[in-house]
PDB file of N, CA and C in Angstrom:
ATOM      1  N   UNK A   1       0.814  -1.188   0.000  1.00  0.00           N
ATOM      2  CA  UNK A   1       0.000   0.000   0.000  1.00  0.00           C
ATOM      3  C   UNK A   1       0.864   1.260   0.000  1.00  0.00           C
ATOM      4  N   UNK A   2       1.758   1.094   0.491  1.00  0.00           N
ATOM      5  CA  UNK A   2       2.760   2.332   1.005  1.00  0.00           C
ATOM      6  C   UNK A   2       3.296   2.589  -0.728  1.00  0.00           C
ATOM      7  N   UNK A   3       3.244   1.784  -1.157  1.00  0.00           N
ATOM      8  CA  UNK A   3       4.003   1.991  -2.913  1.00  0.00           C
ATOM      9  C   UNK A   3       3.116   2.354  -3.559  1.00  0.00           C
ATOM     10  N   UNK A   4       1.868   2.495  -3.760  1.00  0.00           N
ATOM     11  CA  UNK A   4       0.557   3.252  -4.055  1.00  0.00           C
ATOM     12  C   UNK A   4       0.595   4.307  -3.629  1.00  0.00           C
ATOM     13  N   UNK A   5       0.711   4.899  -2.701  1.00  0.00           N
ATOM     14  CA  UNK A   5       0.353   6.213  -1.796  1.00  0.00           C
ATOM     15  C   UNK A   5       1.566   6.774  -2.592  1.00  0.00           C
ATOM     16  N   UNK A   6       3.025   6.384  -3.208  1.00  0.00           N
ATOM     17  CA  UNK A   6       3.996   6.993  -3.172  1.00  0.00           C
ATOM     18  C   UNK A   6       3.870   7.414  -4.567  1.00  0.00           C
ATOM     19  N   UNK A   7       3.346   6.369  -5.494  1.00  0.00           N
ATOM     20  CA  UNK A   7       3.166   6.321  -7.093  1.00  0.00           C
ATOM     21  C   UNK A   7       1.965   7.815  -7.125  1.00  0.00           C
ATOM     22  N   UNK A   8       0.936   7.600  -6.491  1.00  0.00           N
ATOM     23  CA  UNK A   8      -0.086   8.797  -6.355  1.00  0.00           C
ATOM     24  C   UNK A   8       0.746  10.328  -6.040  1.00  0.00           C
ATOM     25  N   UNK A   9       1.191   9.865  -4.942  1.00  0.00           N
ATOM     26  CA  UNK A   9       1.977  11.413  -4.381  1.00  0.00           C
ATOM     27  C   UNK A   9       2.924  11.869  -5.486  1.00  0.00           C
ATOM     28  N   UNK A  10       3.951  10.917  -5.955  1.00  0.00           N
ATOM     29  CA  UNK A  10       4.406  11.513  -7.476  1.00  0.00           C
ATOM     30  C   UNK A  10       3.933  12.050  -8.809  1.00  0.00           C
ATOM     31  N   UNK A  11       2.674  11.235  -8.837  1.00  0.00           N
ATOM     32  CA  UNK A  11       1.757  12.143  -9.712  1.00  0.00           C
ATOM     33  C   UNK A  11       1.507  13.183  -9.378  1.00  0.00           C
ATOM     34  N   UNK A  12       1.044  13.546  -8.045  1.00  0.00           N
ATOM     35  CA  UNK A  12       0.931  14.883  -7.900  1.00  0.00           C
ATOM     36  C   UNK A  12       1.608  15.800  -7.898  1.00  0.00           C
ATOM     37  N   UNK A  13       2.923  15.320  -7.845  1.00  0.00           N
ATOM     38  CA  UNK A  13       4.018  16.118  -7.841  1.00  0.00           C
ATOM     39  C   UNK A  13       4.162  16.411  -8.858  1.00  0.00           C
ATOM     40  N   UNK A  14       4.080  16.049  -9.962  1.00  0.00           N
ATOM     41  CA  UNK A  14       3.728  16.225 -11.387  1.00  0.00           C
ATOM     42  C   UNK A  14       2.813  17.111 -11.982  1.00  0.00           C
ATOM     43  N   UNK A  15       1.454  17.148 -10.875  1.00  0.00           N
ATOM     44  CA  UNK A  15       0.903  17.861 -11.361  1.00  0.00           C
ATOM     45  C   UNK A  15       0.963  20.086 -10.550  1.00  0.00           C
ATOM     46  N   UNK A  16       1.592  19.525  -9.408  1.00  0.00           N
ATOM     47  CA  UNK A  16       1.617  20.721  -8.495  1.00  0.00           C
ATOM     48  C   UNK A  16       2.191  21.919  -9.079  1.00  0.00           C
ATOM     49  N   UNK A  17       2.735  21.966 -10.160  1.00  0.00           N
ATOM     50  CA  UNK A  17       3.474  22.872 -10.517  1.00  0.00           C
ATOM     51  C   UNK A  17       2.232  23.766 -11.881  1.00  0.00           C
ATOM     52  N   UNK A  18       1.369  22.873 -12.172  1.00  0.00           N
ATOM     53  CA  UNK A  18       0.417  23.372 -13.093  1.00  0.00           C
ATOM     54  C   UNK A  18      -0.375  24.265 -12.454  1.00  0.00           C
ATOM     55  N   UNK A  19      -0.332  24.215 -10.924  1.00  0.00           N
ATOM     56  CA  UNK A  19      -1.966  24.463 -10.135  1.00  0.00           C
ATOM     57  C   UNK A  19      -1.708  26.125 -10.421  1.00  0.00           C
ATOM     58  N   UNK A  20      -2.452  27.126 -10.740  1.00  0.00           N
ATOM     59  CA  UNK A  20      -2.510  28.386 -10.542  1.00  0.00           C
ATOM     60  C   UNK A  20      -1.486  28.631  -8.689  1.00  0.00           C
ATOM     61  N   UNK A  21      -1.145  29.829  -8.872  1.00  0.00           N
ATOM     62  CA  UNK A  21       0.062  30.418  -8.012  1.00  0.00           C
ATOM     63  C   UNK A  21      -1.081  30.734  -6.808  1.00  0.00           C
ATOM     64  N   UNK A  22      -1.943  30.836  -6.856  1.00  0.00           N
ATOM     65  CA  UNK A  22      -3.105  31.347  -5.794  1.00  0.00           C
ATOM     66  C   UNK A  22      -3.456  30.502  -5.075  1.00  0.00           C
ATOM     67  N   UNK A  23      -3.219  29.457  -6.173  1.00  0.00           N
ATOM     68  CA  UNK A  23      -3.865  27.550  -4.991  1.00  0.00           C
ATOM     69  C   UNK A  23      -2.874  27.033  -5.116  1.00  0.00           C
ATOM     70  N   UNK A  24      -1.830  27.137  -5.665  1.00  0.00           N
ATOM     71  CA  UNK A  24      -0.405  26.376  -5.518  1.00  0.00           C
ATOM     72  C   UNK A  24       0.058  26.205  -4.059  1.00  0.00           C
ATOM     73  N   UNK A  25      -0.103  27.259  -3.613  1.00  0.00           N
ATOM     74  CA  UNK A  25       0.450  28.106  -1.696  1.00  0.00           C
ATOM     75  C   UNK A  25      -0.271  27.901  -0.885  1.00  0.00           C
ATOM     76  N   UNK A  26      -1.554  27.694  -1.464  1.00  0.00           N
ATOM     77  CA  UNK A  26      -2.448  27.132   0.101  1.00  0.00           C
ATOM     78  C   UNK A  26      -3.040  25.858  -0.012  1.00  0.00           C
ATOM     79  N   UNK A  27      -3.851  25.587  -0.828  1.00  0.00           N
ATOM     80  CA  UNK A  27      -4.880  24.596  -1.060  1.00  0.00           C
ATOM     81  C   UNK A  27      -3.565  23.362  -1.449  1.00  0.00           C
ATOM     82  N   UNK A  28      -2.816  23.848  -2.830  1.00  0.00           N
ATOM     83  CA  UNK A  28      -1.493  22.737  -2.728  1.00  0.00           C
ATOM     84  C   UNK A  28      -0.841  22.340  -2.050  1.00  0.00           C
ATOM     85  N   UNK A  29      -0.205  23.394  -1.220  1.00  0.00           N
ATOM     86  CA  UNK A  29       0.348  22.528  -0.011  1.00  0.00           C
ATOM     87  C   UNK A  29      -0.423  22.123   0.949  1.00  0.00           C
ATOM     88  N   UNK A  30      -1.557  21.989   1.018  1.00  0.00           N
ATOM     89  CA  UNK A  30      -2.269  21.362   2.430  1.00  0.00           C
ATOM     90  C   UNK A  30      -2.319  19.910   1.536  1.00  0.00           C
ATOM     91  N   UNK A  31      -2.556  19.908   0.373  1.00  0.00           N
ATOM     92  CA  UNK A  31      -2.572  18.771   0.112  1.00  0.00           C
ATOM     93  C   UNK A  31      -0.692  17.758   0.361  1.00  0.00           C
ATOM     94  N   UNK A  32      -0.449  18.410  -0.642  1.00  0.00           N
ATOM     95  CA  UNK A  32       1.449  18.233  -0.603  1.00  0.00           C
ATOM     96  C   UNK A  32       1.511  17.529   1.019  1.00  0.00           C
ATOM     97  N   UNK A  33       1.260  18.236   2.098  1.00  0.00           N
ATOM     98  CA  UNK A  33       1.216  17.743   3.621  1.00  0.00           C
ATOM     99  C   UNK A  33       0.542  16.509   3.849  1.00  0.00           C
ATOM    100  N   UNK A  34      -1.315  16.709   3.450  1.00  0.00           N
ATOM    101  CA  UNK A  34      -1.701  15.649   3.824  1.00  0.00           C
ATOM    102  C   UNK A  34      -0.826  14.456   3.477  1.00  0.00           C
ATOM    103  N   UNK A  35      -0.595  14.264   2.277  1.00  0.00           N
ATOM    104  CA  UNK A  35       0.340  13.260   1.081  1.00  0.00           C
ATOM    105  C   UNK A  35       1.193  12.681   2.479  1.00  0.00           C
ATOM    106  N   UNK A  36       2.373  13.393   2.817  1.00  0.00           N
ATOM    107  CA  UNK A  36       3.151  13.630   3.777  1.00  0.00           C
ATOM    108  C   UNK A  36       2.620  12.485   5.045  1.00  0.00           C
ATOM    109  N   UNK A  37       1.841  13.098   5.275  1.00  0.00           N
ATOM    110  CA  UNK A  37       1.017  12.674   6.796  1.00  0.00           C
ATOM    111  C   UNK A  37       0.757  11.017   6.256  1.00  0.00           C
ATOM    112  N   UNK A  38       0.193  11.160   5.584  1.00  0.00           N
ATOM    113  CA  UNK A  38       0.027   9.988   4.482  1.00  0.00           C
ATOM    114  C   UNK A  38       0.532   8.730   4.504  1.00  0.00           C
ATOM    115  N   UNK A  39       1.152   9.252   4.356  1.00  0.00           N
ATOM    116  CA  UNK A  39       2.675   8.004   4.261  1.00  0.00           C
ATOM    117  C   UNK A  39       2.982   8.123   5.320  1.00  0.00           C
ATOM    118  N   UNK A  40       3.741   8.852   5.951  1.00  0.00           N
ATOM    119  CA  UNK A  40       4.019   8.720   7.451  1.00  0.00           C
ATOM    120  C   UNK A  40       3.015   7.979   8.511  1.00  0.00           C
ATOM    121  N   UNK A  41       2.085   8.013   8.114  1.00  0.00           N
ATOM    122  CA  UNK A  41       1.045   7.031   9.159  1.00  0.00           C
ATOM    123  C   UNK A  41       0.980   5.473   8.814  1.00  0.00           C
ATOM    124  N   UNK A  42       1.164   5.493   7.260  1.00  0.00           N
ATOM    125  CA  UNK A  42       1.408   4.238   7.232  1.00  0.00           C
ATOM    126  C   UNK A  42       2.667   3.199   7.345  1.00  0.00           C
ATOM    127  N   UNK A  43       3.490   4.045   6.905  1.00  0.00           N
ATOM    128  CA  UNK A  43       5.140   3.909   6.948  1.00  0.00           C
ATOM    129  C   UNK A  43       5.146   3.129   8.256  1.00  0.00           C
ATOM    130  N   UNK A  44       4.720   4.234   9.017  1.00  0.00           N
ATOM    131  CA  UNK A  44       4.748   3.868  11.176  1.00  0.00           C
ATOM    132  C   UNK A  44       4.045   2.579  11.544  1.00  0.00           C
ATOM    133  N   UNK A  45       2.635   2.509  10.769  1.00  0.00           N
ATOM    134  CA  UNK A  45       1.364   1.229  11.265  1.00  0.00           C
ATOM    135  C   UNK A  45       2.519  -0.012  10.861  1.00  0.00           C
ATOM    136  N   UNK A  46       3.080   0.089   9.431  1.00  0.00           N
ATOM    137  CA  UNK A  46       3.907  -1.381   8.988  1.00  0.00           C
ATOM    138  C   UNK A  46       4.746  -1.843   9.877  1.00  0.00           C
ATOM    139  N   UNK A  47       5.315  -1.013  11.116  1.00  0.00           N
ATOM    140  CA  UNK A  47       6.287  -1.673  11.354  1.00  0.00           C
ATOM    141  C   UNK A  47       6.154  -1.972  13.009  1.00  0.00           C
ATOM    142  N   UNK A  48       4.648  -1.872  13.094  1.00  0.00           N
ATOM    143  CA  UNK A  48       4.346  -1.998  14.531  1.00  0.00           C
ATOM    144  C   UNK A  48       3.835  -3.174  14.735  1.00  0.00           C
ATOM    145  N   UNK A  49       3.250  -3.666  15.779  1.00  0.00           N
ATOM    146  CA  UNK A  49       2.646  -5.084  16.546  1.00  0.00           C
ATOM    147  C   UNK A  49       1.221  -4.487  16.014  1.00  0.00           C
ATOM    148  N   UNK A  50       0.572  -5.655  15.517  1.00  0.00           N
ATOM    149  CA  UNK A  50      -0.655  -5.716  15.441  1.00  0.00           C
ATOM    150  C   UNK A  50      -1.690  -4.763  16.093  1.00  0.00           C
ATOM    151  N   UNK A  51      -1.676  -4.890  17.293  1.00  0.00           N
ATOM    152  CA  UNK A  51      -3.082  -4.115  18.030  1.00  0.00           C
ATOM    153  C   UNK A  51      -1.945  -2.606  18.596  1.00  0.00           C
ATOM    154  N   UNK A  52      -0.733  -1.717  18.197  1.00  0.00           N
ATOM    155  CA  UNK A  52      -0.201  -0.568  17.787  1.00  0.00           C
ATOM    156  C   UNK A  52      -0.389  -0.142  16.358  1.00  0.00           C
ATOM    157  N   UNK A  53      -0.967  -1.097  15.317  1.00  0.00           N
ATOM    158  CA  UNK A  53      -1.127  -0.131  14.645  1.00  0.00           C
ATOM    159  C   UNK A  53      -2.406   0.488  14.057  1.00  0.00           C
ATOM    160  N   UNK A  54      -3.498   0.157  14.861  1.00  0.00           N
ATOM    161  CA  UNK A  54      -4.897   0.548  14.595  1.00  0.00           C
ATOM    162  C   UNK A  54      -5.055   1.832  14.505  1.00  0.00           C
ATOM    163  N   UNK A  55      -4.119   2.678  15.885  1.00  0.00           N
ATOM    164  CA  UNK A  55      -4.756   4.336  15.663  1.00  0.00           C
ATOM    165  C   UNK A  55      -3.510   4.515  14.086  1.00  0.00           C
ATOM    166  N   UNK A  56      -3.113   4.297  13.946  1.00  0.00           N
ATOM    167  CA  UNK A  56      -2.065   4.852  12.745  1.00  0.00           C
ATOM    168  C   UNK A  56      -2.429   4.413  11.760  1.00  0.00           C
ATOM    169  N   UNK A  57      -3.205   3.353  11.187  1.00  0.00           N
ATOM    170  CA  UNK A  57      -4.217   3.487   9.890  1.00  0.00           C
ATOM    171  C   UNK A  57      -5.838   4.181  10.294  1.00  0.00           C
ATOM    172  N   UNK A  58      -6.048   4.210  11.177  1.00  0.00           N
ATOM    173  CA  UNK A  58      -7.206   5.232  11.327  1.00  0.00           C
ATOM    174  C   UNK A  58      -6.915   6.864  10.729  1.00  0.00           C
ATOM    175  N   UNK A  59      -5.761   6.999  11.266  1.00  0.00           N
ATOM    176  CA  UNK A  59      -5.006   8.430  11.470  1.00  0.00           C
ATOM    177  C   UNK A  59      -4.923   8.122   9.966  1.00  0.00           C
ATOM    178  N   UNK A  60      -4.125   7.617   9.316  1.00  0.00           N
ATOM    179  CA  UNK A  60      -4.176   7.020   7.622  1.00  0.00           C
ATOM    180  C   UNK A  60      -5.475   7.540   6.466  1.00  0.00           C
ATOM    181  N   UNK A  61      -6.648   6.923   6.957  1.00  0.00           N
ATOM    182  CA  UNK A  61      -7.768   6.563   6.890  1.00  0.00           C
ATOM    183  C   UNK A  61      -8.347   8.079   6.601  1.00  0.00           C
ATOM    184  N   UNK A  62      -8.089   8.952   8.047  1.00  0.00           N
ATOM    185  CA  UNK A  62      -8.875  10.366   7.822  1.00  0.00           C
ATOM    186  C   UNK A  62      -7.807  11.100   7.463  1.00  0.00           C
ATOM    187  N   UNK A  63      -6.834  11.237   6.790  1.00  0.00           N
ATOM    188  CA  UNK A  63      -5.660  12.066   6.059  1.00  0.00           C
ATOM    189  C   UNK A  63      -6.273  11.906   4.813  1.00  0.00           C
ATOM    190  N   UNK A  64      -6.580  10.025   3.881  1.00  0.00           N
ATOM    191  CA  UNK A  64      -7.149   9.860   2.917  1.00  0.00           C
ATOM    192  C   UNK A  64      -8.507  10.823   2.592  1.00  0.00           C
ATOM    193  N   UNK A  65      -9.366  10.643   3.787  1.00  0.00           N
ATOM    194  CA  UNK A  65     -10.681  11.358   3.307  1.00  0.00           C
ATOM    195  C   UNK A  65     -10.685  13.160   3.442  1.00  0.00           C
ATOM    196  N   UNK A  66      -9.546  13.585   4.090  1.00  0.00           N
ATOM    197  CA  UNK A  66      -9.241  14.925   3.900  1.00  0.00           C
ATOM    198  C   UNK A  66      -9.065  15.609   2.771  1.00  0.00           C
ATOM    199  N   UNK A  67      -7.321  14.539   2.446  1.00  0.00           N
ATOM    200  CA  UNK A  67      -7.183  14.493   0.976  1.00  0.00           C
ATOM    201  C   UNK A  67      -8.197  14.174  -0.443  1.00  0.00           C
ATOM    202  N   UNK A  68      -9.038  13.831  -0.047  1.00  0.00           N
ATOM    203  CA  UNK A  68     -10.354  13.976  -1.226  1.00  0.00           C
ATOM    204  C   UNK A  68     -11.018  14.653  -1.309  1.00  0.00           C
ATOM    205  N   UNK A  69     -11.077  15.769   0.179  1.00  0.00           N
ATOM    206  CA  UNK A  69     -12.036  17.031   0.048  1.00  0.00           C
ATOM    207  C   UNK A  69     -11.040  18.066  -0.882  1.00  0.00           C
ATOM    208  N   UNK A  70      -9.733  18.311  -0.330  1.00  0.00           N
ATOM    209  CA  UNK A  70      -9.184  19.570  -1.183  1.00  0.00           C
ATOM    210  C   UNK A  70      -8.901  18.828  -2.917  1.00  0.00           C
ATOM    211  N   UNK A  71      -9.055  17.963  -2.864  1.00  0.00           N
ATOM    212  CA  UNK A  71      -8.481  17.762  -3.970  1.00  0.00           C
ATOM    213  C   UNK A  71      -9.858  18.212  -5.487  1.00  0.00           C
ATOM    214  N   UNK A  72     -10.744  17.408  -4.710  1.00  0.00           N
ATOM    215  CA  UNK A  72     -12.194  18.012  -5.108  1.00  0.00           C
ATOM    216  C   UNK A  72     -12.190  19.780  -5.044  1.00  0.00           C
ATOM    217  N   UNK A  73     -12.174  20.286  -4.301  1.00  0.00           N
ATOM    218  CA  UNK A  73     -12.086  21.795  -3.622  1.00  0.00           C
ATOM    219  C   UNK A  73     -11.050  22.557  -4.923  1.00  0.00           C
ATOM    220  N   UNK A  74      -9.702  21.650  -5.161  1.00  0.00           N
ATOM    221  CA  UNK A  74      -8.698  22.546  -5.732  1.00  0.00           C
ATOM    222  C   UNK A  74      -9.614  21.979  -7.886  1.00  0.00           C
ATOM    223  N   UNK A  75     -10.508  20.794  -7.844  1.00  0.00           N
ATOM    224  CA  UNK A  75     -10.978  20.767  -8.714  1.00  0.00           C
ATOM    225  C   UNK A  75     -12.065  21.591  -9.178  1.00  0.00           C
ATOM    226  N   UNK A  76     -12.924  21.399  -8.376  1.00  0.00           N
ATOM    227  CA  UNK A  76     -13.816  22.823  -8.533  1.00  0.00           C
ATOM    228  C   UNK A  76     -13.423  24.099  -8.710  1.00  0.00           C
ATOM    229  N   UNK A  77     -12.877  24.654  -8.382  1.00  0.00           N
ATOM    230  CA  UNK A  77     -12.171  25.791  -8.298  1.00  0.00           C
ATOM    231  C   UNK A  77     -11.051  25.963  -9.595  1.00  0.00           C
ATOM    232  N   UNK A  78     -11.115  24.837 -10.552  1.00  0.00           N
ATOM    233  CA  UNK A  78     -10.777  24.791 -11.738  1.00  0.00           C
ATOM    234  C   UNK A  78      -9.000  25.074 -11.751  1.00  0.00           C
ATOM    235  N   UNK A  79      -8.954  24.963 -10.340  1.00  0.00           N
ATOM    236  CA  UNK A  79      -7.096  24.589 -10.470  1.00  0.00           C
ATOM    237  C   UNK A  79      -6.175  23.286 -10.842  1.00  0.00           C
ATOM    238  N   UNK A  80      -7.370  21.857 -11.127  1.00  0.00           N
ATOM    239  CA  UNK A  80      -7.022  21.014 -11.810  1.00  0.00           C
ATOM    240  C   UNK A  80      -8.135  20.365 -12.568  1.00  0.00           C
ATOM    241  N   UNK A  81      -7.634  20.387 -13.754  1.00  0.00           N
ATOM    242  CA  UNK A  81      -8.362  20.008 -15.295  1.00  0.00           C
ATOM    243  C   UNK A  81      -9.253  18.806 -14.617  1.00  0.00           C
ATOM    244  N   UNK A  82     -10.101  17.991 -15.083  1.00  0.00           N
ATOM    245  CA  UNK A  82     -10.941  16.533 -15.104  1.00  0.00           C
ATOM    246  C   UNK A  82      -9.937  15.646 -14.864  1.00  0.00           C
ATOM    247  N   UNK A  83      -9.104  15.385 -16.741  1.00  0.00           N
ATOM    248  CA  UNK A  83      -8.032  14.115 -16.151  1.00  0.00           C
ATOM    249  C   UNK A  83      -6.843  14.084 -15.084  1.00  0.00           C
ATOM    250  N   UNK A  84      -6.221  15.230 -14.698  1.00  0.00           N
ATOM    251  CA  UNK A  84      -5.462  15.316 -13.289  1.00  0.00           C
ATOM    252  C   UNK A  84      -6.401  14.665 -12.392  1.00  0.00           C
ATOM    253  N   UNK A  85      -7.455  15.267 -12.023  1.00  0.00           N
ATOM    254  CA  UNK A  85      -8.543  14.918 -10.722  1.00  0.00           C
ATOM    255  C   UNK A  85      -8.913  13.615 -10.898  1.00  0.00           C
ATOM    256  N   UNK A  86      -9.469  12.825 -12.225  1.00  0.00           N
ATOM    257  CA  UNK A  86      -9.795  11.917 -12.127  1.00  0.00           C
ATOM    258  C   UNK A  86      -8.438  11.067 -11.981  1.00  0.00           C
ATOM    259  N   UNK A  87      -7.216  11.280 -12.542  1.00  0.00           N
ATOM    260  CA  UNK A  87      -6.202  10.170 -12.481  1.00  0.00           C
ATOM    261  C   UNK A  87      -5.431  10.175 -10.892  1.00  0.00           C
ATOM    262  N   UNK A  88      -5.729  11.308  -9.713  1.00  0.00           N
ATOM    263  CA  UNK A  88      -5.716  11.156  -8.794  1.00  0.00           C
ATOM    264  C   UNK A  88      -6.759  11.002  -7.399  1.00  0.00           C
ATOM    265  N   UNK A  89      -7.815  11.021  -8.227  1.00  0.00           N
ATOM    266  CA  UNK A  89      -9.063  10.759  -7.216  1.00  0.00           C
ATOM    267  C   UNK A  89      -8.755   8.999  -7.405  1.00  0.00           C
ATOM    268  N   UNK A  90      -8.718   8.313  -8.682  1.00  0.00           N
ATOM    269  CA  UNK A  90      -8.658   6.641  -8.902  1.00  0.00           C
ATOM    270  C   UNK A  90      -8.485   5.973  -7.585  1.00  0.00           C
ATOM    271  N   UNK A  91      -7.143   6.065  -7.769  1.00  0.00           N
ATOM    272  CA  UNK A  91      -5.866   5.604  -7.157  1.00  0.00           C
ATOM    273  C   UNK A  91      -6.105   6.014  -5.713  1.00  0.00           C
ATOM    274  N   UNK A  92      -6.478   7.014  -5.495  1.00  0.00           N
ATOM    275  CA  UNK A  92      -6.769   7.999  -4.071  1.00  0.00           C
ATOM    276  C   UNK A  92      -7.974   6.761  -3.270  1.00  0.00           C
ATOM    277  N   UNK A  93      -9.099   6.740  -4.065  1.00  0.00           N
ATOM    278  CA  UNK A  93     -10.258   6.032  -3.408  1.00  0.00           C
ATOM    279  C   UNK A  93      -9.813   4.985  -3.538  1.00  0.00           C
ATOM    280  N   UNK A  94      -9.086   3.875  -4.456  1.00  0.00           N
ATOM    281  CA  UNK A  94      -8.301   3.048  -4.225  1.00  0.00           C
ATOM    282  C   UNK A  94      -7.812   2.497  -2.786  1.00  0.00           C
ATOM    283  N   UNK A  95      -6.581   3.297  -2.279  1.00  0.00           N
ATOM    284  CA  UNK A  95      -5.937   3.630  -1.122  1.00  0.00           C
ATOM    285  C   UNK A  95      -7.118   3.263   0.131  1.00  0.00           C
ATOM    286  N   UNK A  96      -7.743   4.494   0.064  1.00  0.00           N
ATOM    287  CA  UNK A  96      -9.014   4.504   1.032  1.00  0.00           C
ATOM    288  C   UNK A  96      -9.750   2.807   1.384  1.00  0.00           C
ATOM    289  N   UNK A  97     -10.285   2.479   0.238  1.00  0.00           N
ATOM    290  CA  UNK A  97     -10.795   1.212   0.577  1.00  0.00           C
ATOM    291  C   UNK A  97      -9.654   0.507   0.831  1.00  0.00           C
ATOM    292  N   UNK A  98      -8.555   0.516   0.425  1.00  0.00           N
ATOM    293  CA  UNK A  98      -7.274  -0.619   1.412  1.00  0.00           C
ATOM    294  C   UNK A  98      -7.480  -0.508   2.736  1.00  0.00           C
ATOM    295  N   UNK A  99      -7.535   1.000   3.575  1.00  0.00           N
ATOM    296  CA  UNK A  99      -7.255   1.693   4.218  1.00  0.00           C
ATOM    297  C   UNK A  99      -8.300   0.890   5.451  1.00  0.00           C
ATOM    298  N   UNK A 100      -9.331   0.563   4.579  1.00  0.00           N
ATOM    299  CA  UNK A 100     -10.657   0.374   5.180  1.00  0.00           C
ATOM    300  C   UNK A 100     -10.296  -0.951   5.562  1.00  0.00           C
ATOM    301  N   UNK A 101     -10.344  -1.629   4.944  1.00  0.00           N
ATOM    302  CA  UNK A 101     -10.232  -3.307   4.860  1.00  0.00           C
ATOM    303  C   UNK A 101      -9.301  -3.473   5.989  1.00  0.00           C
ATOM    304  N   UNK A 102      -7.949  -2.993   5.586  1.00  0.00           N
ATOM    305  CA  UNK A 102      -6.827  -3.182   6.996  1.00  0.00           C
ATOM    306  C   UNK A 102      -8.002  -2.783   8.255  1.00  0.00           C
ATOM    307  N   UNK A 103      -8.132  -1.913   8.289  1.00  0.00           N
ATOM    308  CA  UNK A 103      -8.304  -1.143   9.689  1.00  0.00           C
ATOM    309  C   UNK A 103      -9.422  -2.248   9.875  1.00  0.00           C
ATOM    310  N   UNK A 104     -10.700  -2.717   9.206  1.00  0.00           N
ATOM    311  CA  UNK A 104     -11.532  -3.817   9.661  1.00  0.00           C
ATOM    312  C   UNK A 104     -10.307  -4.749  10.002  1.00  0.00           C
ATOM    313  N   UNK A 105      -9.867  -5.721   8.985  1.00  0.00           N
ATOM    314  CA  UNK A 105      -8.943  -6.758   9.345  1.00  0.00           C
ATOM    315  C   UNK A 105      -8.662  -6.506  10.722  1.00  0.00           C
ATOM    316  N   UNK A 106      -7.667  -5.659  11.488  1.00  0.00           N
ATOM    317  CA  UNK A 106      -6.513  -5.232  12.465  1.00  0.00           C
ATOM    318  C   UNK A 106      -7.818  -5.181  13.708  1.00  0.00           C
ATOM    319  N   UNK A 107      -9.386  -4.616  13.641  1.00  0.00           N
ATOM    320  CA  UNK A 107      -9.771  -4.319  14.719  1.00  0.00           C
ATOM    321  C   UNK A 107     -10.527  -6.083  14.941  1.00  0.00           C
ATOM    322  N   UNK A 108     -11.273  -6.367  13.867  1.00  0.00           N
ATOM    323  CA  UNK A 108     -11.518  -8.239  13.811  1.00  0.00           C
ATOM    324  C   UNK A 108     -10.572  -8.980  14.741  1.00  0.00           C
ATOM    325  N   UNK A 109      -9.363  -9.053  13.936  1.00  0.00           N
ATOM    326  CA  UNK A 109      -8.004  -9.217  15.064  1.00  0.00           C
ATOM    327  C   UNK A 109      -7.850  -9.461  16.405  1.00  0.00           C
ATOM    328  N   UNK A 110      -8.082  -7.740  16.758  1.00  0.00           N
ATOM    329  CA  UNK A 110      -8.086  -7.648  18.178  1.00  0.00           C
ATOM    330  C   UNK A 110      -9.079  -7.697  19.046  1.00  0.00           C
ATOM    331  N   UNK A 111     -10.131  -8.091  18.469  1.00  0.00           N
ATOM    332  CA  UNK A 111     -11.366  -8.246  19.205  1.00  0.00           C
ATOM    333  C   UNK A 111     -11.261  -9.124  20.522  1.00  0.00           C
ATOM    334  N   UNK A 112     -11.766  -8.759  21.703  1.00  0.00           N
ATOM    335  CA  UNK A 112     -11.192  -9.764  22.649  1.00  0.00           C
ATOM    336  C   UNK A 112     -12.039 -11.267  22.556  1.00  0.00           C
ATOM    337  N   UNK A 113     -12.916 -11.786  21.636  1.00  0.00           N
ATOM    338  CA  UNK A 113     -13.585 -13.169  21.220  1.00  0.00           C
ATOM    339  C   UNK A 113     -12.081 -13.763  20.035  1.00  0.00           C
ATOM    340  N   UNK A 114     -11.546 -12.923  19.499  1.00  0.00           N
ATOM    341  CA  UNK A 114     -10.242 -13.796  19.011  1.00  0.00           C
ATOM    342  C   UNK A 114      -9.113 -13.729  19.443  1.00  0.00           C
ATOM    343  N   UNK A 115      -8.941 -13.176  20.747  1.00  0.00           N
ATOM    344  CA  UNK A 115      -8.183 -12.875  21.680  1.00  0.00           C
ATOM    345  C   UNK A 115      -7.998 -14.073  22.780  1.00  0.00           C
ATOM    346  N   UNK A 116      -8.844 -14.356  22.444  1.00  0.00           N
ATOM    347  CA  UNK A 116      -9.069 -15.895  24.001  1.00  0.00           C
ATOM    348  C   UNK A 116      -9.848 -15.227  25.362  1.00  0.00           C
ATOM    349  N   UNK A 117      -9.947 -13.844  24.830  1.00  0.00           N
ATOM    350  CA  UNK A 117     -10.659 -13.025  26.161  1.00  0.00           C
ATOM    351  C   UNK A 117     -12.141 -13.386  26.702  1.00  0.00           C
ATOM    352  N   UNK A 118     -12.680 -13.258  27.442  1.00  0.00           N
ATOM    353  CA  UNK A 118     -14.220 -13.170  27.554  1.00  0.00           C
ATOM    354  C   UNK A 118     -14.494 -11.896  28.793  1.00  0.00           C
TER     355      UNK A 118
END
């Protein structure tokens, strides 16, 4: 997943330099960050124990659905064309449903009925 998030974030990097100078500085870099945050949450969840890395794909999880509001936001606002938005929304909602599945998987997991708990 982490090689997805990175292939996406390079596209955008690709595309950041097109965005008008007005949304380049704000709306771009909040995105540019989320991206950031992005990866860094997941980077962190991979290399933890099972029931450590639930808040860090959650944290994952709502960076993803942030990142779909500005990105929408910097589309509307006609600072990126259809095919930019659509070739990074794909891949984006992509991510998200991974995002989803883990975080079910990881909390299933730790449930204390597969835990041996009662």
């Amino acid at each position: 997943m982490l090689g997805k998030v990175k292939d996406v974030y390079l596209l955008w990097h690709s595309f950041r330099n097109t965005i008008p100078k007005t949304q380049r500085y704000s709306l771009g870099q909040k995105v540019d960050d989320l991206f950031a945050e992005t990866i860094e949450a997941i980077a962190t969840a991979a290399f933890l124990t099972r029931d450590q890395k639930i808040p860090y794909v959650r944290r994952a999880i709502q960076k993803v659905d942030v990142l779909k509001i500005f990105l929408m936001i910097l589309w509307e606002a006609q600072a990126l064309d259809n095919k930019k938005y659509i070739a990074l929304s794909l891949p984006i909602d992509e991510i998200g449903t991974n995002l989803g599945g883990w975080s079910g998987q990881l909390t299933k997991q730790n449930s204390p009925q597969n835990r041996g708990e009662k």
